[in-house]
N, C-alpha and C. Protein backbone atom coordinates (compact mmCIF):
# COMPACT_ATOMS: atom_id res chain seq x y z
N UNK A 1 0.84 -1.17 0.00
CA UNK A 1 0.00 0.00 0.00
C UNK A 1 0.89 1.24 0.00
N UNK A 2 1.08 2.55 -0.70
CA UNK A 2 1.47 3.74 -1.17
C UNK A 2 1.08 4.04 0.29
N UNK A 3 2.41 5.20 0.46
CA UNK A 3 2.13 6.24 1.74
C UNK A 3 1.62 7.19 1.31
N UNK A 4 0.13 7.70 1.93
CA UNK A 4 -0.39 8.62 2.64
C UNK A 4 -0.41 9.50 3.59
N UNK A 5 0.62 10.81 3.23
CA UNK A 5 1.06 11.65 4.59
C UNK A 5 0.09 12.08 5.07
N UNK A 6 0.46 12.28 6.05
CA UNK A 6 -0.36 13.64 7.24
C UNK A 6 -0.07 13.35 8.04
N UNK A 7 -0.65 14.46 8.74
CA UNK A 7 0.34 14.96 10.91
C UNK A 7 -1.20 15.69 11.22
N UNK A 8 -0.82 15.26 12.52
CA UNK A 8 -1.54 16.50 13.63
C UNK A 8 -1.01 17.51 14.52
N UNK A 9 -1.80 18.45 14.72
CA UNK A 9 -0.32 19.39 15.91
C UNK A 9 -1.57 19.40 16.80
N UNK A 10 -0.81 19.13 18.22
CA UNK A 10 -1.72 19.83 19.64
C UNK A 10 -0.84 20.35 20.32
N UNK A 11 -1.40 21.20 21.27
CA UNK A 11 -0.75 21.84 22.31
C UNK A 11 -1.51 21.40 23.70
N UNK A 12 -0.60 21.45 25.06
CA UNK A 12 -1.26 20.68 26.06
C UNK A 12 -1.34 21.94 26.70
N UNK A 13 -2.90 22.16 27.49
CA UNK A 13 -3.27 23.07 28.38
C UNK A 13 -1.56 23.54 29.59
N UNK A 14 -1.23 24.54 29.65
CA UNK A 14 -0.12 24.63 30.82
C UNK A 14 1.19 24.66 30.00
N UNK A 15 1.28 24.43 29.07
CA UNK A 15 2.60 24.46 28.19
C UNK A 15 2.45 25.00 26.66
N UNK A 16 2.03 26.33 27.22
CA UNK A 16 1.79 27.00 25.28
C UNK A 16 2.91 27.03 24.48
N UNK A 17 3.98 27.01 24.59
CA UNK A 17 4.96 27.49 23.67
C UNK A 17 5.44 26.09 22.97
N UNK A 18 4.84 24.56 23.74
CA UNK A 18 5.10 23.65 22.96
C UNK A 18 4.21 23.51 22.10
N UNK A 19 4.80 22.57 20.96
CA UNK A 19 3.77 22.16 20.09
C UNK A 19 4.08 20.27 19.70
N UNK A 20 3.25 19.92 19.87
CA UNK A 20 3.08 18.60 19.43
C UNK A 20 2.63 17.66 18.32
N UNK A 21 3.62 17.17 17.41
CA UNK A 21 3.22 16.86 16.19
C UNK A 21 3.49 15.20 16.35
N UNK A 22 1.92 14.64 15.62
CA UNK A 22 2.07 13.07 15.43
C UNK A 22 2.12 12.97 13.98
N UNK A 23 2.49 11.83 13.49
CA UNK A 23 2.36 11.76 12.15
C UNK A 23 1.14 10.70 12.00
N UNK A 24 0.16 10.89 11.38
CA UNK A 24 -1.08 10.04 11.11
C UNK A 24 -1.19 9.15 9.78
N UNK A 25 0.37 9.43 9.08
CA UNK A 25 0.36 9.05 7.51
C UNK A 25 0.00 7.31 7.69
N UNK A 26 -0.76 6.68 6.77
CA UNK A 26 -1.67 5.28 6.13
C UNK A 26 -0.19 4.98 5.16
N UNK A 27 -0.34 3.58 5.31
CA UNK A 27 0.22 3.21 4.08
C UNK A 27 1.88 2.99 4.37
N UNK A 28 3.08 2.62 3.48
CA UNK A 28 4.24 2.19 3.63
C UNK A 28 5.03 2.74 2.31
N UNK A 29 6.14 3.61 2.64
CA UNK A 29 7.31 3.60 1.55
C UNK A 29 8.78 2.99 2.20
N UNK A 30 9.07 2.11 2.05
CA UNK A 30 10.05 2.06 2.59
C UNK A 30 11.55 3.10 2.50
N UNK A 31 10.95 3.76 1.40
CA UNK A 31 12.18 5.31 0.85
C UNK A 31 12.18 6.04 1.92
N UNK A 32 11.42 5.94 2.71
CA UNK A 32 11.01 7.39 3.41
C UNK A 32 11.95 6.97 4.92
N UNK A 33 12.74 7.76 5.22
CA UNK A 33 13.68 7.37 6.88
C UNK A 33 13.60 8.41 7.99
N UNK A 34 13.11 9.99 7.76
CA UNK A 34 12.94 10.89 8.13
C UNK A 34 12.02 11.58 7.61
N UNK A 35 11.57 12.83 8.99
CA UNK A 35 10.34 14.14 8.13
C UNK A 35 11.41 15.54 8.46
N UNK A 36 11.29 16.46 8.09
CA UNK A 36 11.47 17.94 8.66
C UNK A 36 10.23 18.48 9.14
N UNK A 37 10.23 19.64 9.49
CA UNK A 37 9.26 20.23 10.34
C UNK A 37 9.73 21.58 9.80
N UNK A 38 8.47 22.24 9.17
CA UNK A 38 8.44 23.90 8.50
C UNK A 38 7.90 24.75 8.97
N UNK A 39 7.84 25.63 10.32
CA UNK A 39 6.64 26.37 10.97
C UNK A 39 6.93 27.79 10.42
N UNK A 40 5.98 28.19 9.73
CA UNK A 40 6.90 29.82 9.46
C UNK A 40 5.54 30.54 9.88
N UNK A 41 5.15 31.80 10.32
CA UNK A 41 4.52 32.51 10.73
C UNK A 41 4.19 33.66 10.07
N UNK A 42 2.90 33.74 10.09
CA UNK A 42 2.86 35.19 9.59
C UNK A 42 3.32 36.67 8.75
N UNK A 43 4.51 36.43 9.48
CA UNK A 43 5.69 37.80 9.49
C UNK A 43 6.47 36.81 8.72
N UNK A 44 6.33 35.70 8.03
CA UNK A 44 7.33 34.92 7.30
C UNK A 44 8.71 34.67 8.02
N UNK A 45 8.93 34.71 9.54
CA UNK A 45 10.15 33.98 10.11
C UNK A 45 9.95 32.36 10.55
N UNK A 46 10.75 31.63 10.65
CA UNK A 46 10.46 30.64 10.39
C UNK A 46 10.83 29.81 12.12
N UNK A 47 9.88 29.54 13.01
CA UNK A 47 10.02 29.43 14.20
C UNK A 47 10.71 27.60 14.48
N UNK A 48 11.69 27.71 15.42
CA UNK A 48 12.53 26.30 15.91
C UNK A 48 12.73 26.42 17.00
N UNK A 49 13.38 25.49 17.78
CA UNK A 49 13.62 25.45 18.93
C UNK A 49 14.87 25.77 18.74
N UNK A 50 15.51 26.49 20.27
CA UNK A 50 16.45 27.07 20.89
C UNK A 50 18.21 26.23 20.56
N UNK A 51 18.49 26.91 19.89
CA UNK A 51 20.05 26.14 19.27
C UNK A 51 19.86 25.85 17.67
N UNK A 52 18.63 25.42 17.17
CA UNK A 52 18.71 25.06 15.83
C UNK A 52 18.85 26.10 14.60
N UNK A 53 19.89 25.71 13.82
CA UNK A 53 20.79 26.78 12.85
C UNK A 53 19.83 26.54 11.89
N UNK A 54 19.12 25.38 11.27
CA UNK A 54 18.13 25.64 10.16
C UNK A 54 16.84 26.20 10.29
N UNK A 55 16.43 26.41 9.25
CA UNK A 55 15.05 26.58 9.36
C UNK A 55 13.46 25.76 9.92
N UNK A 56 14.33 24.57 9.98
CA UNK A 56 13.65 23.58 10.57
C UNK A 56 14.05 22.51 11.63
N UNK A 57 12.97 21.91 11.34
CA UNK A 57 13.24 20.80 12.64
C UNK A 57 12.98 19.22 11.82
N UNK A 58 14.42 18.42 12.48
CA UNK A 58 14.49 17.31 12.00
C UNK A 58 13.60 16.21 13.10
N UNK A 59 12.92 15.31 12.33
CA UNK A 59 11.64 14.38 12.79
C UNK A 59 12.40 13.14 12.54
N UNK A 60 13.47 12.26 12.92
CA UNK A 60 13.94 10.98 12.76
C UNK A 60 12.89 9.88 12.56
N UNK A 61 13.60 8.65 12.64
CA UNK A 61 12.59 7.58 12.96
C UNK A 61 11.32 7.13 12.54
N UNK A 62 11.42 7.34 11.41
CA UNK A 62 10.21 7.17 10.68
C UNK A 62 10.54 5.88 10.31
N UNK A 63 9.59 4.71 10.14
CA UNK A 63 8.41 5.01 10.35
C UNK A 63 7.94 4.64 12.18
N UNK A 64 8.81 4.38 12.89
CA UNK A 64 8.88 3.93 14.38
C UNK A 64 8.43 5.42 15.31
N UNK A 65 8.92 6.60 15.27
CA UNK A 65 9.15 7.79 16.42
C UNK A 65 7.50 8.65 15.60
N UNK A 66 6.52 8.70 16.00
CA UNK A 66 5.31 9.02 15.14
C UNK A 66 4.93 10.20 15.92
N UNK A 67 5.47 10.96 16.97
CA UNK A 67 5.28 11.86 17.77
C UNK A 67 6.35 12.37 18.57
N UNK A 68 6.43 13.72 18.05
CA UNK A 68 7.32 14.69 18.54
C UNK A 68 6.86 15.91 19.12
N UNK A 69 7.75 16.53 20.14
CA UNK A 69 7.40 17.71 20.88
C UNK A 69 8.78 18.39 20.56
N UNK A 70 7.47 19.49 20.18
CA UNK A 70 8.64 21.08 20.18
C UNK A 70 8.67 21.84 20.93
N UNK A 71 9.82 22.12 21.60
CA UNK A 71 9.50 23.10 23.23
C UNK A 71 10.26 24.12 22.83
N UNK A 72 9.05 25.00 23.33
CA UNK A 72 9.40 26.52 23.33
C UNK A 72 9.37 26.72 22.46
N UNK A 73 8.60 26.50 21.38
CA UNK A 73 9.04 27.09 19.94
C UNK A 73 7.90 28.64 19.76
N UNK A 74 6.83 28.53 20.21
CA UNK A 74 5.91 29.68 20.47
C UNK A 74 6.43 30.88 21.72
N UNK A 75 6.01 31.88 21.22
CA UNK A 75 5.90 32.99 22.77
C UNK A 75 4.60 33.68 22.63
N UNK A 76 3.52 33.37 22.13
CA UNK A 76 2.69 33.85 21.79
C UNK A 76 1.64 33.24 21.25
N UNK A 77 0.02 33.28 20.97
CA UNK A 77 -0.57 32.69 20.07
C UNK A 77 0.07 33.11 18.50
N UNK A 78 0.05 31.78 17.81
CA UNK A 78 0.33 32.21 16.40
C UNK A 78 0.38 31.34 15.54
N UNK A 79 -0.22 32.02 14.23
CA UNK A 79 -0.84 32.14 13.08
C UNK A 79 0.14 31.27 12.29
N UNK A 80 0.22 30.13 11.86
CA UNK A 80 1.09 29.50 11.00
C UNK A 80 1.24 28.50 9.77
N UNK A 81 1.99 28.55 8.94
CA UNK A 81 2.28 27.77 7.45
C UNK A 81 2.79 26.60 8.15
N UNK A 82 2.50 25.65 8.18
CA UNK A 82 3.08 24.68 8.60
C UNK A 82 3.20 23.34 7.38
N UNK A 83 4.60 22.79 7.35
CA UNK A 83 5.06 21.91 6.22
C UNK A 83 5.57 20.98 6.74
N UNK A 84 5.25 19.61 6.57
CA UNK A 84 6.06 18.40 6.99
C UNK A 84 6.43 18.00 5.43
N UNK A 85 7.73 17.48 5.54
CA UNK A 85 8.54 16.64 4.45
C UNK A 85 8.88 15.17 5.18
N UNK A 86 8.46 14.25 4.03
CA UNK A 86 8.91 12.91 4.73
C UNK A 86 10.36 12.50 3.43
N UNK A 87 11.28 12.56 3.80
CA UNK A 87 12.87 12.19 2.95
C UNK A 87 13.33 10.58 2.80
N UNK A 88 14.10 10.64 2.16
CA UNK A 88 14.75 9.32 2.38
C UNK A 88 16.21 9.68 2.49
N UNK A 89 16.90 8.68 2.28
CA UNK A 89 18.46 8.97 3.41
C UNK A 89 19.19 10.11 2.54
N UNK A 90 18.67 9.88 1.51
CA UNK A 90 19.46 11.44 1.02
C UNK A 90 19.12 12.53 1.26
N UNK A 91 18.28 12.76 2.28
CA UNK A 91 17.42 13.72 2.09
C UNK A 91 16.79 14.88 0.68
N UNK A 92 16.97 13.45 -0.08
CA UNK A 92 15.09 13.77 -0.89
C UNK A 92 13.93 13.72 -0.44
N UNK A 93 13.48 14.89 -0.65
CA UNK A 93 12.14 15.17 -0.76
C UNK A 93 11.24 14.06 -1.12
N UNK A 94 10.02 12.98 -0.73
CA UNK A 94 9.69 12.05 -1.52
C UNK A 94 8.09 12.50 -0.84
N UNK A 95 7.73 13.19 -0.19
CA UNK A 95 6.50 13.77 0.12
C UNK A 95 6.32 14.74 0.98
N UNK A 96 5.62 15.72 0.58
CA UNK A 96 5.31 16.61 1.66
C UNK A 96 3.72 17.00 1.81
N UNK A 97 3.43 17.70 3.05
CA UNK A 97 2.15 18.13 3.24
C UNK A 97 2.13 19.40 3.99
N UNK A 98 1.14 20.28 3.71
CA UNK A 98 1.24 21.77 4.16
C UNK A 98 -0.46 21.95 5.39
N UNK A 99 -0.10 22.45 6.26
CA UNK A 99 -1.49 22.73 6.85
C UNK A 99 -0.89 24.05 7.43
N UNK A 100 -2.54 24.66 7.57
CA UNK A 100 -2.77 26.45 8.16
C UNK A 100 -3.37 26.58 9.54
N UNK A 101 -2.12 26.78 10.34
CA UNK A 101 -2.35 26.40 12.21
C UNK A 101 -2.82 27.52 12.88
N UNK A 102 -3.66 27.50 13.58
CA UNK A 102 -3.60 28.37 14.52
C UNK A 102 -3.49 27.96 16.14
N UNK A 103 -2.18 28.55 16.33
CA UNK A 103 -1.56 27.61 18.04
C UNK A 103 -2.14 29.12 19.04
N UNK A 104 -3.43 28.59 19.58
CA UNK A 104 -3.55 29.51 20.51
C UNK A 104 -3.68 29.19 22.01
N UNK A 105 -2.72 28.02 22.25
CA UNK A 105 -2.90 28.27 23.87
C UNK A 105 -2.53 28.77 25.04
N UNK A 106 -1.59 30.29 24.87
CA UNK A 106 -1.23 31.12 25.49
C UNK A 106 -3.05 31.66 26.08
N UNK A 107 -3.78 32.07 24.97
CA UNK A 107 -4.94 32.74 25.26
C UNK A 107 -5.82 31.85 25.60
N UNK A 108 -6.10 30.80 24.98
CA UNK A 108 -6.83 29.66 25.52
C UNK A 108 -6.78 29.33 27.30
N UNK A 109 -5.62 29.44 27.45
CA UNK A 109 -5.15 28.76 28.97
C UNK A 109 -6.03 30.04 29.58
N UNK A 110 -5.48 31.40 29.31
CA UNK A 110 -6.19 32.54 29.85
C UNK A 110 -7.56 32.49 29.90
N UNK A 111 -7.97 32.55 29.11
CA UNK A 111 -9.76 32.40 28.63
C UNK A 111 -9.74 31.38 29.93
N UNK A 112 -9.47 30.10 30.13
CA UNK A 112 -9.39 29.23 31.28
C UNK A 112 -9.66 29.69 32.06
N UNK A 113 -8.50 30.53 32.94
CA UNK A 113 -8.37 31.25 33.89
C UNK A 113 -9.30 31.94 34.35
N UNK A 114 -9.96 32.48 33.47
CA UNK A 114 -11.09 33.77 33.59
C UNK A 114 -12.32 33.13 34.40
N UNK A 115 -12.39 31.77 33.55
CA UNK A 115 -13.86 31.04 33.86
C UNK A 115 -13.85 30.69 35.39
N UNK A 116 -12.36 30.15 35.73
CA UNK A 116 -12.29 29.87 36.83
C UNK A 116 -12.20 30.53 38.07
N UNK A 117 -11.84 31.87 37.63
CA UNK A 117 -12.30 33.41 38.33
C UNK A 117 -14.04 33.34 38.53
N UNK A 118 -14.79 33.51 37.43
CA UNK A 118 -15.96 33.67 37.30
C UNK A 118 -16.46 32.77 38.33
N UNK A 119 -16.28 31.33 38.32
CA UNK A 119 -16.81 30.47 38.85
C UNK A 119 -16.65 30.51 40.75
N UNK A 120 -15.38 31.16 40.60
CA UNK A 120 -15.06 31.68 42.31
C UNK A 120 -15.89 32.39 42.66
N UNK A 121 -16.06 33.82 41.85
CA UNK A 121 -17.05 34.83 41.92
C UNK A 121 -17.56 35.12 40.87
N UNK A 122 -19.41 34.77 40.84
CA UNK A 122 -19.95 35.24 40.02
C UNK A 122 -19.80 36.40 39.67
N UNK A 123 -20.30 36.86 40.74
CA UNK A 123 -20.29 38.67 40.75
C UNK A 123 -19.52 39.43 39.80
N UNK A 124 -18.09 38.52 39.02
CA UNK A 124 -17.16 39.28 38.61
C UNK A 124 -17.55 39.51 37.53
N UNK A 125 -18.78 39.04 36.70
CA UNK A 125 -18.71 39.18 35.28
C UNK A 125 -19.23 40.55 35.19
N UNK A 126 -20.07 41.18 36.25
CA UNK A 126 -20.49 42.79 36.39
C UNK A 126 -19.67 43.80 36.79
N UNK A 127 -18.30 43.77 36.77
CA UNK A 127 -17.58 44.42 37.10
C UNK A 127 -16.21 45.15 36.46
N UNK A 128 -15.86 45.85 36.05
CA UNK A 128 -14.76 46.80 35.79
C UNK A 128 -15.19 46.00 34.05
N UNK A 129 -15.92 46.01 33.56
CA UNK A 129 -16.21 45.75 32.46
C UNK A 129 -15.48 44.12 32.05
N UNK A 130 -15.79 43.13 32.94
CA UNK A 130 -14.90 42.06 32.77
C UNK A 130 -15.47 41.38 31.74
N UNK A 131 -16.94 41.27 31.72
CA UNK A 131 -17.36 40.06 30.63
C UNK A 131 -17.00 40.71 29.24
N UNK A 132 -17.50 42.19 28.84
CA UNK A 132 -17.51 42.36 27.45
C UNK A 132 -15.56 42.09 27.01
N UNK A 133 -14.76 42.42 27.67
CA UNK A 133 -13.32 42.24 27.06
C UNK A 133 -12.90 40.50 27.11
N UNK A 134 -13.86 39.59 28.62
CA UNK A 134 -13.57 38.57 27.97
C UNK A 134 -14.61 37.86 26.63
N UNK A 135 -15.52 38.58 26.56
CA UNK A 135 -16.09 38.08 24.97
C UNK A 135 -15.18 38.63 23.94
N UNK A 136 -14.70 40.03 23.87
CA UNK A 136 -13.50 40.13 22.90
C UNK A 136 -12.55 39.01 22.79
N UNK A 137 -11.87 38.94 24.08
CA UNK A 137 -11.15 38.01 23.41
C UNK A 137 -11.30 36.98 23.17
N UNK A 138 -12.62 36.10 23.61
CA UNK A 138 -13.02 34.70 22.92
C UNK A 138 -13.48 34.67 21.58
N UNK A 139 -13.84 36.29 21.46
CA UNK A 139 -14.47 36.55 19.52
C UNK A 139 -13.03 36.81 18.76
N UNK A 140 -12.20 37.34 19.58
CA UNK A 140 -10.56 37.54 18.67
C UNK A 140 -9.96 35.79 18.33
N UNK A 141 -9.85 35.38 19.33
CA UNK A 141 -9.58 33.62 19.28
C UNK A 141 -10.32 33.20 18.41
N UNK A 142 -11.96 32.80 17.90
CA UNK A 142 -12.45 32.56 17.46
C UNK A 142 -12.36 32.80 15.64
N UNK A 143 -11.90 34.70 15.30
CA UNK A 143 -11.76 34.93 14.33
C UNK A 143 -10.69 34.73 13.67
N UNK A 144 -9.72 34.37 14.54
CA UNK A 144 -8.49 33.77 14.25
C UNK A 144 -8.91 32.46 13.41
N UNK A 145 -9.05 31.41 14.25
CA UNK A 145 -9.27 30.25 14.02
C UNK A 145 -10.26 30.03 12.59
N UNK A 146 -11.51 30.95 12.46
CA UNK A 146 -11.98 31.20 11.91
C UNK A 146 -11.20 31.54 9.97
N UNK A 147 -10.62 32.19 10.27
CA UNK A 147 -9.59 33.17 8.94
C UNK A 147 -8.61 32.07 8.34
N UNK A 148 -8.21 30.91 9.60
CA UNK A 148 -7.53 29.95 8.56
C UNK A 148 -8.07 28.91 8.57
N UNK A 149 -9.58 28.73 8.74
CA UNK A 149 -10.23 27.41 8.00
C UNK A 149 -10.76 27.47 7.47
N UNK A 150 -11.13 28.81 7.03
CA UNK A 150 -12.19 28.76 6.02
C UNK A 150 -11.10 29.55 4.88
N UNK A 151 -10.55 30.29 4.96
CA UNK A 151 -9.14 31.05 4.38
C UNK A 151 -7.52 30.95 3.82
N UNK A 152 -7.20 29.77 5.14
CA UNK A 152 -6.05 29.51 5.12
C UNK A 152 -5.30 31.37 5.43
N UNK A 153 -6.20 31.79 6.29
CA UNK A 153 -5.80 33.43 6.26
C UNK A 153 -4.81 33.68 6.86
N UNK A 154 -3.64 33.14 7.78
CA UNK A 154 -2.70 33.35 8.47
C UNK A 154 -2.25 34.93 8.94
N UNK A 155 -2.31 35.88 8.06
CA UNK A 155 -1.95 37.09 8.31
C UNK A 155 -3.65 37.54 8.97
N UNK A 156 -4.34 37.48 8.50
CA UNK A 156 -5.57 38.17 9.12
C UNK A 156 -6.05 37.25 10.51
N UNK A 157 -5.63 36.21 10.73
CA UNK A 157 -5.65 35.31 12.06
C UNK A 157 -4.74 35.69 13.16
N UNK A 158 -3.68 36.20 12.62
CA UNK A 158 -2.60 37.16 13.10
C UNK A 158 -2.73 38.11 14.23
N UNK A 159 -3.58 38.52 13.21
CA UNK A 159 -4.22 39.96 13.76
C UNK A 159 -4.81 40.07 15.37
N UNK A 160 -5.93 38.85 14.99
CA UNK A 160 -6.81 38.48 15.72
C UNK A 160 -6.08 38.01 16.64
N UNK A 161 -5.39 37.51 16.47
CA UNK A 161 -4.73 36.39 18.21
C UNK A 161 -4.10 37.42 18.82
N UNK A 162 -3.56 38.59 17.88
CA UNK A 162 -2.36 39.98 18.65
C UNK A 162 -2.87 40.77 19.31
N UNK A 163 -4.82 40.73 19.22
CA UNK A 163 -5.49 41.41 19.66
C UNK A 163 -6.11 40.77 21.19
N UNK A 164 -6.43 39.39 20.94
CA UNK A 164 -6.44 38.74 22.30
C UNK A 164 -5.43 38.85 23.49
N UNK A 165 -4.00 39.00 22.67
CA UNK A 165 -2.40 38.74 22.98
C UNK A 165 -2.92 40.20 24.06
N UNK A 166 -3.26 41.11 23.57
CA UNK A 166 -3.02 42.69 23.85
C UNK A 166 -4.11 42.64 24.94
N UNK A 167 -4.79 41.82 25.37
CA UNK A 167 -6.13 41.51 26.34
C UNK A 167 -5.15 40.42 27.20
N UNK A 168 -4.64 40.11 27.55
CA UNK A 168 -4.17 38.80 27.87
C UNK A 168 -3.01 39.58 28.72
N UNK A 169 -2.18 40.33 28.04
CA UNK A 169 -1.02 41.25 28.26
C UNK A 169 -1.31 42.45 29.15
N UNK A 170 -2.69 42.67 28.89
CA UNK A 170 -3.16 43.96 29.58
C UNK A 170 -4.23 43.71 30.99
N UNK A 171 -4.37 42.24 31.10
CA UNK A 171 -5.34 42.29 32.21
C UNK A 171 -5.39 42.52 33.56
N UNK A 172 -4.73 43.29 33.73
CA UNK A 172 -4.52 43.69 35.24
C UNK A 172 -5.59 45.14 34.71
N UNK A 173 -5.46 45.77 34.06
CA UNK A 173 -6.25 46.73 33.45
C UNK A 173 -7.62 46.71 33.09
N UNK A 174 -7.86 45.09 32.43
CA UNK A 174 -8.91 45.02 31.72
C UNK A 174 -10.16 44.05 32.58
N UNK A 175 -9.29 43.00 33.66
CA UNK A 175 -9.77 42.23 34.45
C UNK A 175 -10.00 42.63 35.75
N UNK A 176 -10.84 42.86 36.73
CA UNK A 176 -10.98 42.88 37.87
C UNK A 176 -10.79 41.41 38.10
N UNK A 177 -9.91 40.46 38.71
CA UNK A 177 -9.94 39.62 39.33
C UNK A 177 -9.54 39.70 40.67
N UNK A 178 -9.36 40.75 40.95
CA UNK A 178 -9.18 40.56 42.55
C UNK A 178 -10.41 40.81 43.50
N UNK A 179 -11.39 40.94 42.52
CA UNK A 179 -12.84 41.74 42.90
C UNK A 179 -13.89 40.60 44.00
């Protein structure tokens, strides 16, 4: 049976800046010995973990190692081109696949946070204007997510998460939680 690429990415609640990629690819090439990993963002820089001189990230062990973690590769929610290549020992190219990410669990975890405020004290959603900025930013998250599935919009998802980012960054201002 012909290989069938594809991957998934998650991120685990408490650790936003990782990202977690499985490979889900069907099927058998025996050509294939390695993947790379292509995250480029928005602003077209191309995000890796801490020490790595390329542009990417090497995925060994194929077809055995089917899940990898990238730490620290985020500081932020963000908007991304994402490319897996599966190679063979020469590193030829013998398949690739492209997906349009949006890694938001910097704001996600927050949004969390909020509920679990709320849930301490009701009371808080009437106060220093807490609910309408946290509906902003669950409608900024949302339009994000929104812009690259129906779009593949990355730059206009951008936007949206920088605007949650700027709610998230600012809530000592925007949140009464000590209320």
């Amino acid at each position: 049976m012909a290989l069938t690429v594809n991957f998934s990415t998650s991120q685990t609640p408490g650790s936003p800046g990782d990202i977690i990629f499985t490979d889900t690819s069907t099927g058998s090439d025996g050509s294939v010995t390695q993947r790379r990993i292509y995250i480029q963002s928005a602003a077209g820089d191309y995000l890796v973990e801490s020490g790595t001189s390329t542009q990417y990230e090497v995925w060994s062990g194929f077809p055995g190692t089917t899940t990898i973690t990238l730490e620290d590769i985020l500081e932020q929610d963000t908007a991304a081109r994402v490319v897996v290549q599966w190679l063979d020992v020469s590193n030829n190219v013998l398949y690739d696949k492209t997906q349009y990410i949006g890694f938001t669990a910097y704001n996600e975890d927050f949004d969390y946070e909020l509920t679990q405020n709320v849930a301490a004290n009701p009371l808080l959603v009437d106060d220093n204007n807490f609910w309408q900025n946290k509906l902003k930013l669950r409608t900024d998250i949302e339009s994000g997510n929104n812009a690259i599935e129906r779009a593949s919009d990355i730059a206009a998802a951008q936007q949206c998460y920088d605007r949650a980012t700027y709610l998230r960054e600012n809530s000592q201002y925007l949140f009464n939680a000590n209320a």
